[in-house]
N, C-alpha and C. Protein backbone atom coordinates (compact mmCIF):
# COMPACT_ATOMS: atom_id res chain seq x y z
N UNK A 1 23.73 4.46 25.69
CA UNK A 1 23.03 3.88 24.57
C UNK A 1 21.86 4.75 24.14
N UNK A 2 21.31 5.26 24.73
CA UNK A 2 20.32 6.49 24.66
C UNK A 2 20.52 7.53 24.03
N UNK A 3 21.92 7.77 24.03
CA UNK A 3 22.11 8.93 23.87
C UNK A 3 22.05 8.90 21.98
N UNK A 4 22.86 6.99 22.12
CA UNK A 4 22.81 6.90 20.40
C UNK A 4 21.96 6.89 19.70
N UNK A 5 20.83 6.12 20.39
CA UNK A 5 19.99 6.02 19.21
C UNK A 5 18.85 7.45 19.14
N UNK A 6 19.40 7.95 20.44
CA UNK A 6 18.93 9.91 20.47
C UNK A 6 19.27 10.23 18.99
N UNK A 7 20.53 10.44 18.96
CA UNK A 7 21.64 11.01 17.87
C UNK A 7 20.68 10.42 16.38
N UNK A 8 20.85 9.13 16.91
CA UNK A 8 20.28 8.17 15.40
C UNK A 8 19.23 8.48 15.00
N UNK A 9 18.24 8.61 15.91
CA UNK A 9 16.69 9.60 15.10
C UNK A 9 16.49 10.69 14.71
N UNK A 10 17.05 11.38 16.02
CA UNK A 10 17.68 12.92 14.93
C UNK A 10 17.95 12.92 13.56
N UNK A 11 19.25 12.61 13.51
CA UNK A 11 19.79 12.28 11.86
C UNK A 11 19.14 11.97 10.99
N UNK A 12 18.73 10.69 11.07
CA UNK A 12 17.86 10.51 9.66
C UNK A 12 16.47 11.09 9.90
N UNK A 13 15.69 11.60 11.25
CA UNK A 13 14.54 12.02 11.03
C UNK A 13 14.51 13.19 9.96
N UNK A 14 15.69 14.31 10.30
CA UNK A 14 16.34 14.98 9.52
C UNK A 14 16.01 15.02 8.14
N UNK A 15 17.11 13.44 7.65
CA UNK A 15 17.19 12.99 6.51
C UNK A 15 15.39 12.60 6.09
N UNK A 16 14.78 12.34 6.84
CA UNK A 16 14.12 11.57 6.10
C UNK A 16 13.09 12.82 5.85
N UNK A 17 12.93 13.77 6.47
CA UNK A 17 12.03 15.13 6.11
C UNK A 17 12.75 15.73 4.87
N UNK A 18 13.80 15.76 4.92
CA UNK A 18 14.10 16.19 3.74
C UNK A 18 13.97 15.12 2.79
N UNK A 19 14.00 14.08 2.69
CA UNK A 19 13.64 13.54 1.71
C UNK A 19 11.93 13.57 1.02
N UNK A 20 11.12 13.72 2.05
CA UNK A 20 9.65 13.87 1.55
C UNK A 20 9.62 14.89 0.49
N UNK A 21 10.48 15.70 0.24
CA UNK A 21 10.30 17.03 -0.88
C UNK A 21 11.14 16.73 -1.61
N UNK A 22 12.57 15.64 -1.57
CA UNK A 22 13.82 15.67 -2.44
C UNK A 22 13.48 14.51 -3.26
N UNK A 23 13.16 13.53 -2.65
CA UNK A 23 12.32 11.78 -3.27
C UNK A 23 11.83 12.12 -4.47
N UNK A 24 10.62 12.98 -4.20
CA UNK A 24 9.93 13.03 -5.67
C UNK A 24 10.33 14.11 -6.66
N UNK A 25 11.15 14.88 -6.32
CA UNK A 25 12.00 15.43 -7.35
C UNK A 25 12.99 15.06 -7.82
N UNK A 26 13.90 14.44 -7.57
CA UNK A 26 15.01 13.16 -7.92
C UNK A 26 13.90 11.86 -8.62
N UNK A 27 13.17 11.48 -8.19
CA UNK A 27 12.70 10.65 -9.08
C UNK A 27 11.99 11.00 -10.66
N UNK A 28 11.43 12.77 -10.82
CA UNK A 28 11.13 13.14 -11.38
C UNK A 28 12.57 13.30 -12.77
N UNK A 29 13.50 13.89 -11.83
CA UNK A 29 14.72 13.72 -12.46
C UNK A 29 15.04 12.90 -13.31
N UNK A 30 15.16 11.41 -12.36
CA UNK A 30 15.55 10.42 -12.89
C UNK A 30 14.41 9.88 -14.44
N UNK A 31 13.41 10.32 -14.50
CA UNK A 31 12.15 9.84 -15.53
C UNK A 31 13.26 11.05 -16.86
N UNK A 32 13.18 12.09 -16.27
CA UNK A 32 13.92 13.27 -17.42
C UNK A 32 14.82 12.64 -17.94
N UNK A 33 16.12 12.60 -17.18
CA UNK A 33 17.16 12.16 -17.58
C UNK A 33 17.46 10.44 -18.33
N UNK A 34 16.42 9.38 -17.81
CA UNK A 34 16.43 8.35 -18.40
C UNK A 34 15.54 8.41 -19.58
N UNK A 35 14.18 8.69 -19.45
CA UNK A 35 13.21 8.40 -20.59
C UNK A 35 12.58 9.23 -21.28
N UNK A 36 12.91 10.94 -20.90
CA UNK A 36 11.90 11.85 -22.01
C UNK A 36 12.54 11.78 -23.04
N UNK A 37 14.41 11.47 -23.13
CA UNK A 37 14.41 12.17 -24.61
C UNK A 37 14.47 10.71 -25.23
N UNK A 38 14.48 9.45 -24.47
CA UNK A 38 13.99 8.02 -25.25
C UNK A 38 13.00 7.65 -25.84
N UNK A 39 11.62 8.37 -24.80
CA UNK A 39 10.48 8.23 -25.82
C UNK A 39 10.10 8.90 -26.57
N UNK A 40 10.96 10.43 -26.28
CA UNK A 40 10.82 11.60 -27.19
C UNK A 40 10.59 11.06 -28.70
N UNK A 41 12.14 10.56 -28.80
CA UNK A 41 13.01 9.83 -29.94
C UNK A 41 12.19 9.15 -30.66
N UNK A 42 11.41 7.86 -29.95
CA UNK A 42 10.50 6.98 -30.16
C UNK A 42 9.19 7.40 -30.75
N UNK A 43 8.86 8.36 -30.28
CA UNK A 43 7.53 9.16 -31.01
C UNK A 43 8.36 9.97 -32.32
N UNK A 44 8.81 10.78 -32.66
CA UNK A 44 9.64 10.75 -33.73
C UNK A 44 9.74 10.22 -34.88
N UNK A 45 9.86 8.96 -34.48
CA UNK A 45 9.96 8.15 -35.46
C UNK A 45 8.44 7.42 -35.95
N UNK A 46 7.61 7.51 -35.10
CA UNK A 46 5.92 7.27 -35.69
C UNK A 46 5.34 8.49 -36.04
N UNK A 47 5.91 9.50 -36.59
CA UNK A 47 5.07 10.63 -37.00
C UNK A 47 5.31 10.65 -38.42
N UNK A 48 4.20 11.09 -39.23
CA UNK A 48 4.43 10.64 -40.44
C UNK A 48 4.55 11.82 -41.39
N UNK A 49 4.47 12.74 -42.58
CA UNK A 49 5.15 13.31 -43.34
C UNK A 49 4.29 14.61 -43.26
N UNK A 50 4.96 15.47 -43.25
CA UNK A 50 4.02 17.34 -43.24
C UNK A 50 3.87 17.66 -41.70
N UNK A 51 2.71 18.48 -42.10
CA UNK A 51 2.50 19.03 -41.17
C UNK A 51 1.73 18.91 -40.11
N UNK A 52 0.78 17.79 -40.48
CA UNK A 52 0.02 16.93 -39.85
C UNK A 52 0.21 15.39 -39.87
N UNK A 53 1.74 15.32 -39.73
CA UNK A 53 1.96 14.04 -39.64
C UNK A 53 1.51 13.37 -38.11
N UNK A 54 1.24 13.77 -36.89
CA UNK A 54 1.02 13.65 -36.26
C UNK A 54 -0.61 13.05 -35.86
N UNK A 55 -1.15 13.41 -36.98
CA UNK A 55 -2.55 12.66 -37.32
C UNK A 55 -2.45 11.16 -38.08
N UNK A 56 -1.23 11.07 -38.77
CA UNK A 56 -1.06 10.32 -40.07
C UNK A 56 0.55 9.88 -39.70
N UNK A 57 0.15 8.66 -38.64
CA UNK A 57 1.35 7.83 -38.74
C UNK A 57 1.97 7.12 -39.33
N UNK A 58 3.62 6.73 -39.72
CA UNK A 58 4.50 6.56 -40.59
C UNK A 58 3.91 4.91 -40.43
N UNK A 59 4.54 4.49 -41.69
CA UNK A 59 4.41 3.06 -41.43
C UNK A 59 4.74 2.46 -40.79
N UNK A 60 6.12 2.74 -40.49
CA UNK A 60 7.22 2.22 -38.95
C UNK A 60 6.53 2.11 -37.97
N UNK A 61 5.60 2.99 -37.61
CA UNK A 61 5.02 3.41 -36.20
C UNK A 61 3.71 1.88 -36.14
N UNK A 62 3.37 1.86 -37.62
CA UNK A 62 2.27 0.71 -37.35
C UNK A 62 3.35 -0.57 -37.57
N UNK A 63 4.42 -0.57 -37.53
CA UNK A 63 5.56 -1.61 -37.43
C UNK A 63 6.01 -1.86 -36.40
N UNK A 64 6.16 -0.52 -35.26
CA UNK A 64 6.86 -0.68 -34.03
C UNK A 64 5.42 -1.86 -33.24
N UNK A 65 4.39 -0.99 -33.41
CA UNK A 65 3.32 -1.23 -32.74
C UNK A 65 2.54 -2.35 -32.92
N UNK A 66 2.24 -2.77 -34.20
CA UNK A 66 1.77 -4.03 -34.73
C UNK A 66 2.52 -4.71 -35.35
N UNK A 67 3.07 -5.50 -35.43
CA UNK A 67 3.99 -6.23 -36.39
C UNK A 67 3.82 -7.38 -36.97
N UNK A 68 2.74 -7.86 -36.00
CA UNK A 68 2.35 -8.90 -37.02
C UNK A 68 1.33 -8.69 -38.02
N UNK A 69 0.56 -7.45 -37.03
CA UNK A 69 -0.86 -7.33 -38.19
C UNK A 69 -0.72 -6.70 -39.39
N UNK A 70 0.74 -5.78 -39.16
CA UNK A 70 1.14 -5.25 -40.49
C UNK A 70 1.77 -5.79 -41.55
N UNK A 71 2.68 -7.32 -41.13
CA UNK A 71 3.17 -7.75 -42.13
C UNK A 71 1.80 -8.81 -42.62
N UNK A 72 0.86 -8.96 -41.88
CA UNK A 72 -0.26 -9.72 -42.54
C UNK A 72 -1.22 -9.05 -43.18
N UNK A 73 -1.16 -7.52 -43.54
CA UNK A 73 -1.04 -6.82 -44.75
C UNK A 73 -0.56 -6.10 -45.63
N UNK A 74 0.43 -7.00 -45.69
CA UNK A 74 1.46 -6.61 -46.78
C UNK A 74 2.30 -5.42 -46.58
N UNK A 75 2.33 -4.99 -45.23
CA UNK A 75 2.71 -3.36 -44.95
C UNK A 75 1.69 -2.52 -45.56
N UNK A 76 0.66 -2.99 -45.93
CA UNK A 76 0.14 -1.25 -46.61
C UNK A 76 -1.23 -1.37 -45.00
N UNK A 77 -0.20 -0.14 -44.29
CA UNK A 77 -1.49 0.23 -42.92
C UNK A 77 -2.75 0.71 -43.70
N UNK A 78 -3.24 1.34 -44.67
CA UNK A 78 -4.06 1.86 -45.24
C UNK A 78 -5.28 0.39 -45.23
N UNK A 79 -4.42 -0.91 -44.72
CA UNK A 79 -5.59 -1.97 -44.39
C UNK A 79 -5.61 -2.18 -42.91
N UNK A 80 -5.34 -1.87 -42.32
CA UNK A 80 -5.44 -1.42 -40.46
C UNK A 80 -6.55 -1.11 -40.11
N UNK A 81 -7.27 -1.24 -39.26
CA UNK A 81 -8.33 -0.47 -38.79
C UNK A 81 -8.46 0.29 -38.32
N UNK A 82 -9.46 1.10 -37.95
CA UNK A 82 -9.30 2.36 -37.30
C UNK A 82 -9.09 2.48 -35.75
N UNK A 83 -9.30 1.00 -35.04
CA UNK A 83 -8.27 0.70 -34.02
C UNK A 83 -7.17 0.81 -33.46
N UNK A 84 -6.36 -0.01 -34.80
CA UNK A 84 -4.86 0.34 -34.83
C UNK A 84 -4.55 1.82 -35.14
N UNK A 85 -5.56 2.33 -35.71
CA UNK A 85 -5.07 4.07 -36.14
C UNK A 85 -4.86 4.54 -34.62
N UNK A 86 -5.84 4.25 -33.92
CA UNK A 86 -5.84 5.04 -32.49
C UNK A 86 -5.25 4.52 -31.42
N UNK A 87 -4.80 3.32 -31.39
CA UNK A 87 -3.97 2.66 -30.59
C UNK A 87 -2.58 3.51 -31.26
N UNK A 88 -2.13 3.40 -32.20
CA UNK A 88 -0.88 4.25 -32.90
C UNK A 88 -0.60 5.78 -32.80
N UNK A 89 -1.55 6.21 -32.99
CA UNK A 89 -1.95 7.71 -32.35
C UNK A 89 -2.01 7.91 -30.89
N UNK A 90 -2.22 7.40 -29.96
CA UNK A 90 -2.62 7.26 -28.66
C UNK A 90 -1.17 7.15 -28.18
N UNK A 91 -0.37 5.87 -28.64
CA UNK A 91 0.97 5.52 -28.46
C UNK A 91 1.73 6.43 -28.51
N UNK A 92 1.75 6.95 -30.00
CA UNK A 92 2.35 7.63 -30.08
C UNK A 92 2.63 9.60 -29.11
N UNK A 93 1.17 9.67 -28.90
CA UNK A 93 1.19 11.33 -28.02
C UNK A 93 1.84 10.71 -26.90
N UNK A 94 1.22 9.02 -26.06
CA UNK A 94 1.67 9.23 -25.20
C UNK A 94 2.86 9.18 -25.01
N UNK A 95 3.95 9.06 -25.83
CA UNK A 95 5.47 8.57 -25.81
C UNK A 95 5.77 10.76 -25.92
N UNK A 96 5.08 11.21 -26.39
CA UNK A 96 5.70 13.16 -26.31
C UNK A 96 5.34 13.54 -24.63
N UNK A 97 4.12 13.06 -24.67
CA UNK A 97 2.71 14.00 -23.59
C UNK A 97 3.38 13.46 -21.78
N UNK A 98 3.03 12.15 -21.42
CA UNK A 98 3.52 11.30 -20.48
C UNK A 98 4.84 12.22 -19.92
N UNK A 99 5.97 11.91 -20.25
CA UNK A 99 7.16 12.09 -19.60
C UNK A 99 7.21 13.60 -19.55
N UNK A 100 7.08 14.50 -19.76
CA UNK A 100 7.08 15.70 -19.98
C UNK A 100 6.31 16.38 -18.83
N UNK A 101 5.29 15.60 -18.69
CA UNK A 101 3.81 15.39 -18.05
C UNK A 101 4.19 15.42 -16.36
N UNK A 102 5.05 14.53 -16.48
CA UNK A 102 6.21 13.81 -15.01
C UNK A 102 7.15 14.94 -14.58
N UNK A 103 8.18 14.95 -15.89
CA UNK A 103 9.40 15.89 -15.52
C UNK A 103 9.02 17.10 -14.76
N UNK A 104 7.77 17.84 -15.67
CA UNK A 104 7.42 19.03 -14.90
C UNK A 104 6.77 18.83 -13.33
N UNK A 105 5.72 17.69 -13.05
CA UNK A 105 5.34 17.45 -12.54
C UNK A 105 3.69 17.98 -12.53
N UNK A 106 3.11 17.90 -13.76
CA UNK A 106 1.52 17.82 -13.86
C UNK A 106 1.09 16.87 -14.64
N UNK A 107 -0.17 17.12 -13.03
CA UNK A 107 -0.87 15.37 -13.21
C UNK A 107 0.21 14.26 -13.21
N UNK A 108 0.83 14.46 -12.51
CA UNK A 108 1.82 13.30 -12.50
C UNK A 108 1.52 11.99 -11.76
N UNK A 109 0.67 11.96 -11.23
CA UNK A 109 0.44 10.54 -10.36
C UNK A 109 -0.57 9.64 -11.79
N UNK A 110 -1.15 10.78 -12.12
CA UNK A 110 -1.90 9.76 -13.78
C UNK A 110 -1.00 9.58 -14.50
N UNK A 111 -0.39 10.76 -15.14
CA UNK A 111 1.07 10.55 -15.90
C UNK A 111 1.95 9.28 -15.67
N UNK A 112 2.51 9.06 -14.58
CA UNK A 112 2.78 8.33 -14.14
C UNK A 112 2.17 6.75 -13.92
N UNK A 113 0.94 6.47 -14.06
CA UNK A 113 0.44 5.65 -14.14
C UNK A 113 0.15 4.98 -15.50
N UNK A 114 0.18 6.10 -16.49
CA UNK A 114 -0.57 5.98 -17.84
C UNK A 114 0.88 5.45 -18.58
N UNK A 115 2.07 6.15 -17.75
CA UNK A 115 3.20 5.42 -18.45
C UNK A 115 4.24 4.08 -18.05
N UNK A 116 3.15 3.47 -17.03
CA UNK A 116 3.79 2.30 -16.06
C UNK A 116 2.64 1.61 -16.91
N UNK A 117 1.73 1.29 -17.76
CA UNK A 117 0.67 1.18 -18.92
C UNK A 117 1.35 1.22 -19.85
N UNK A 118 1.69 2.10 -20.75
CA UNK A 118 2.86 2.06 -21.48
C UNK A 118 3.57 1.29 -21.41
N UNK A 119 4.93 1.33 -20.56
CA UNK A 119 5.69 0.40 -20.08
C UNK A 119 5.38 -1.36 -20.60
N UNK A 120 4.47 -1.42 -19.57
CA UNK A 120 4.10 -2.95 -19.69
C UNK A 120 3.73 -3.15 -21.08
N UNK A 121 2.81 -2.37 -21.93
CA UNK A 121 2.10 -2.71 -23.54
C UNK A 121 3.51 -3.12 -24.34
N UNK A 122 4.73 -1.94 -23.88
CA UNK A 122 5.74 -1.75 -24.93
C UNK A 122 6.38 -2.89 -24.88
N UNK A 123 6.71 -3.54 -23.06
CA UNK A 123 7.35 -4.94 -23.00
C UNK A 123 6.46 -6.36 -23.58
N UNK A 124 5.22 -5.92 -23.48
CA UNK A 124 4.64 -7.42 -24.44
C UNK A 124 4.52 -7.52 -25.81
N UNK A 125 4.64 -5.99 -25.85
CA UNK A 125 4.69 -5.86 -27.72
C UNK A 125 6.07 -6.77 -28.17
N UNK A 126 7.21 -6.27 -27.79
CA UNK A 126 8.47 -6.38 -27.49
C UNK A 126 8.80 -8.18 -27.44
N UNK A 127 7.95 -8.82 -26.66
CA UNK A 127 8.08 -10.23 -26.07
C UNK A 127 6.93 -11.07 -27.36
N UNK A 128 6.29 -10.27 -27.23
CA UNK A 128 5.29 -11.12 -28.48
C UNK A 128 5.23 -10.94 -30.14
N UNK A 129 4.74 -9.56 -30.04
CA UNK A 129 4.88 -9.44 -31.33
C UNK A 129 6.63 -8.86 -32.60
N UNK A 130 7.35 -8.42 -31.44
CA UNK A 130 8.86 -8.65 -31.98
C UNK A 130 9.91 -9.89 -31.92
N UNK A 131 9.00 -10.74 -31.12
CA UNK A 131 9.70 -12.10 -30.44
C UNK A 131 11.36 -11.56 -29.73
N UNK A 132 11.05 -10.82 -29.08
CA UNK A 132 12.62 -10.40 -28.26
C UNK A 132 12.77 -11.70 -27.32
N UNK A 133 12.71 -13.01 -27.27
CA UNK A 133 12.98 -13.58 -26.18
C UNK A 133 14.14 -14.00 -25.81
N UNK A 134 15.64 -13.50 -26.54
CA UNK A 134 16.43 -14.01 -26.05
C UNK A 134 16.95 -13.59 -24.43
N UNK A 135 17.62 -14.62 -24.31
CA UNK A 135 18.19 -14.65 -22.86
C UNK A 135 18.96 -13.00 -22.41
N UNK A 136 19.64 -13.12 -23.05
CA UNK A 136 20.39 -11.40 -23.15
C UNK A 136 19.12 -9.98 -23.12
N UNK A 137 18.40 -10.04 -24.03
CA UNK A 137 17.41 -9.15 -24.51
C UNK A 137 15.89 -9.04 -23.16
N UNK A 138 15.93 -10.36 -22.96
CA UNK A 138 14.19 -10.69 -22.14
C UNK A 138 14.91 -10.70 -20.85
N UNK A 139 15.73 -11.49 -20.59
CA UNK A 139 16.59 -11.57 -19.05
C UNK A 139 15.85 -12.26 -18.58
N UNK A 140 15.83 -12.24 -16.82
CA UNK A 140 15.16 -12.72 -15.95
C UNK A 140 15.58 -12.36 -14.89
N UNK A 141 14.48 -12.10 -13.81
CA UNK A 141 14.81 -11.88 -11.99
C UNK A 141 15.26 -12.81 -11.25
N UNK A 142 16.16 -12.26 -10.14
CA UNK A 142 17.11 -13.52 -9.53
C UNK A 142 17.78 -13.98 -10.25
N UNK A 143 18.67 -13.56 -11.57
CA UNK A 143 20.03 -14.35 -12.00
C UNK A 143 20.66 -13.48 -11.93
N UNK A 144 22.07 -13.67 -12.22
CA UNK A 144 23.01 -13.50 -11.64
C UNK A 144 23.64 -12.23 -12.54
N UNK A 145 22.68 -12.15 -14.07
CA UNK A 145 22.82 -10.48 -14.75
C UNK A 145 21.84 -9.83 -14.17
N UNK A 146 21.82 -8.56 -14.30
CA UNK A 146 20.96 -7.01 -13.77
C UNK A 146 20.85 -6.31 -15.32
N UNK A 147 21.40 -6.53 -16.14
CA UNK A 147 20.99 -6.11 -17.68
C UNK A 147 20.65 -5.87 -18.35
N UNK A 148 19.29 -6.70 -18.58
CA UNK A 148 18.89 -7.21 -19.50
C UNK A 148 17.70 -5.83 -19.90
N UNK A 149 17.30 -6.16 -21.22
CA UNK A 149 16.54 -4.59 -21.60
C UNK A 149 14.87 -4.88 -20.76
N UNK A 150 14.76 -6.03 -20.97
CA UNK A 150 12.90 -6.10 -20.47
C UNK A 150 12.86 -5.83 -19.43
N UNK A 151 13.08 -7.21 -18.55
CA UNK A 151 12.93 -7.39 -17.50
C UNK A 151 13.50 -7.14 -16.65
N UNK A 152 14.94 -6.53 -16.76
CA UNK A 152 15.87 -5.79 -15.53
C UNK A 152 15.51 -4.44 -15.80
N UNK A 153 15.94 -3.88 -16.86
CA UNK A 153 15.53 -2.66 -17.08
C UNK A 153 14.26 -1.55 -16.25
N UNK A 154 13.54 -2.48 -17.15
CA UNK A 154 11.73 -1.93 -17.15
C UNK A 154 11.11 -2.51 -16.17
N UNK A 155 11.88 -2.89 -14.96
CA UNK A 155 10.99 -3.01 -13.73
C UNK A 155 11.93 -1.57 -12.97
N UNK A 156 13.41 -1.13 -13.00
CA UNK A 156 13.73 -0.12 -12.53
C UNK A 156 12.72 1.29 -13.17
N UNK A 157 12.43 1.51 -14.49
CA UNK A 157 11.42 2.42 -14.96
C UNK A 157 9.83 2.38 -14.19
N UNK A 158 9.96 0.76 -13.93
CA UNK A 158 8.22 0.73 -13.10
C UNK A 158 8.32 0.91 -12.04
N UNK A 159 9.48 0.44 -11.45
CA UNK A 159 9.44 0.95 -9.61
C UNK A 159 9.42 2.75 -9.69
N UNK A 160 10.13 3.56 -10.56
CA UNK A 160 10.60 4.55 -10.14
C UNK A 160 9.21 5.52 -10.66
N UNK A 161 8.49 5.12 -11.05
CA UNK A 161 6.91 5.40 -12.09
C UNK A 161 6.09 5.28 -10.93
N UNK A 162 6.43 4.17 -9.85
CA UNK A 162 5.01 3.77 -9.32
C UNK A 162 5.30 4.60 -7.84
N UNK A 163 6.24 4.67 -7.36
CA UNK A 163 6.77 5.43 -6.36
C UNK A 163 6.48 7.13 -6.81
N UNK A 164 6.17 8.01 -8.12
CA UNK A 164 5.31 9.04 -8.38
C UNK A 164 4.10 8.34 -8.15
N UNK A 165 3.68 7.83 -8.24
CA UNK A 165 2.06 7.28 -8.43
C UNK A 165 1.93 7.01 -6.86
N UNK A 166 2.52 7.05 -6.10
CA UNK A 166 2.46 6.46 -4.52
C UNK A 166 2.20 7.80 -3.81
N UNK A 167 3.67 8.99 -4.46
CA UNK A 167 3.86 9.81 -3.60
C UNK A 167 3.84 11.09 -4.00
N UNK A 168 3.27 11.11 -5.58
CA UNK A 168 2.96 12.44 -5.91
C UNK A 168 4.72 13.17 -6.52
N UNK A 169 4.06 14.37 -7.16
CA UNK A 169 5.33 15.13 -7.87
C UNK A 169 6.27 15.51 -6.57
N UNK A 170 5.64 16.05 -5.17
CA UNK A 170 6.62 16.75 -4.36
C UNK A 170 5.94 18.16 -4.44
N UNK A 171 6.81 19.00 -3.73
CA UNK A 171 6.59 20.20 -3.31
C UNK A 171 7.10 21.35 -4.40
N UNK A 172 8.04 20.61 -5.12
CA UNK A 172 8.41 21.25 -6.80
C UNK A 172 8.09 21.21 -8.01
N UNK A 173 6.56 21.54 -7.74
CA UNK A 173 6.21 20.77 -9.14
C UNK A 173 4.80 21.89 -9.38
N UNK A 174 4.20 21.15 -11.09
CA UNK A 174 2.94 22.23 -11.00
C UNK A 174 1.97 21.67 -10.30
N UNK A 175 1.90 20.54 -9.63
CA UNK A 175 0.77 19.50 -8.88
C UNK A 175 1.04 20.58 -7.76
N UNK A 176 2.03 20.80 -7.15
CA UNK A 176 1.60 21.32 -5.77
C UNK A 176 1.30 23.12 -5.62
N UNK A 177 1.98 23.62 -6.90
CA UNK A 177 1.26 24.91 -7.48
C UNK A 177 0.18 25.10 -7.46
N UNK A 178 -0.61 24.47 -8.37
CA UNK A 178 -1.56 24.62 -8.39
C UNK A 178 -2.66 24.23 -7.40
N UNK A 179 -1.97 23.38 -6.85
CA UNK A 179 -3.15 22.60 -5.21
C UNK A 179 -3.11 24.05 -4.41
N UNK A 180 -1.78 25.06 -4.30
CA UNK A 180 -1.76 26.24 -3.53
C UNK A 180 -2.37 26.60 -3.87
N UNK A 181 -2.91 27.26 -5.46
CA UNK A 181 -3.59 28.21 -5.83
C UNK A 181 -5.42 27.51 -5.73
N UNK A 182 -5.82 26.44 -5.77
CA UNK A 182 -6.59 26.47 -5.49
C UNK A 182 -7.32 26.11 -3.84
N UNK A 183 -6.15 26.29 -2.94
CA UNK A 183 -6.97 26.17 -2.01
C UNK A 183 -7.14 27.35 -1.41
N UNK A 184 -8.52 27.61 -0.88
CA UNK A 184 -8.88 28.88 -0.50
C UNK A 184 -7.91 29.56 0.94
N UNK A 185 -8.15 30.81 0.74
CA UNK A 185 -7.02 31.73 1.46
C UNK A 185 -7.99 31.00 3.28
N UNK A 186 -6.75 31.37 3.98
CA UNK A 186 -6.88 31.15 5.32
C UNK A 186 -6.88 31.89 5.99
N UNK A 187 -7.71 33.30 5.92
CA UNK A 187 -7.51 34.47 6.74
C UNK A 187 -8.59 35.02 7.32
């Protein structure tokens, strides 16, 4: 019996060292492959006309973001405050800046935090001011679908967000680059 659970710590001790460097690059992965080119997309569509549309968000963008305050002026944002300008602006970099931020892996434990922030704003925007509450759309934990866009979804995006925020980019990333380059030589 010794000998097994010899064998058995071996193995996954193994496994599990390699996972301290593979974890947070697979999870980094997983942010790439699920959400840069989603929120990419999403910022996209709040940038508004020229060349400095990026100062001067589309109306949509004060639609995605406010929806009630915009249809309670008539759609013309030009009655918004300069609140909503920077909440919309803010939204919007962070939907380019954030995931990109992750994938590479700089500053990713803020990155990562600033977009588990995100996350949650986008699901109450979503629940309140779009009224998404149907059963299909809002879901719920512990039933018997895994589906649903809010609440099944966007707790797999927050676990996999907060686990960078726990454990850092990894050993592949510019977080641990640059921690090399600035720590002084050992000689």
């Amino acid at each position: 019996m010794t000998i097994l659970v010899s064998l058995y710590d071996t193995i996954f001790g193994l496994i599990e060292r390699i996972g301290d460097w593979l974890l947070p690059l697979i999870a980094r992965f997983v942010v790439g492959a699920t959400l840069l080119v989603y929120y990419w997309n999403s910022g996209l569509t709040k940038i508004g006309d020229g060349m400095f549309g990026i100062f001067h968000p589309s109306v949509g963008a004060y639609a995605q973001i406010f929806p009630k305050q915009l249809e309670a002026v008539g759609y013309d944002s030009s009655q918004l405050s300069d609140f909503h300008w920077l909440v919309v602006i803010g939204g919007t970099w962070a939907e380019f800046i954030l995931p990109v931020m992750i994938v590479i892996g700089l500053a990713t434990r803020a990155a990562s935090l600033g977009l588990i922030g995100f996350v949650v704003v986008q699901s109450l925007t979503d629940v309140y001011g779009h009224a998404m509450t149907d059963t299909k759309t809002l879901g719920a934990w512990f039933d018997r679908f895994p589906d649903s866009v809010i609440m099944d979804q966007r707790l797999f995006w927050i676990f996999v967000l907060l686990y960078l925020v726990l454990r850092g980019a990894g050993a592949i990333s510019f977080d641990a680059l640059l921690r090399r380059r600035m720590e002084p030589d050992l000689v």
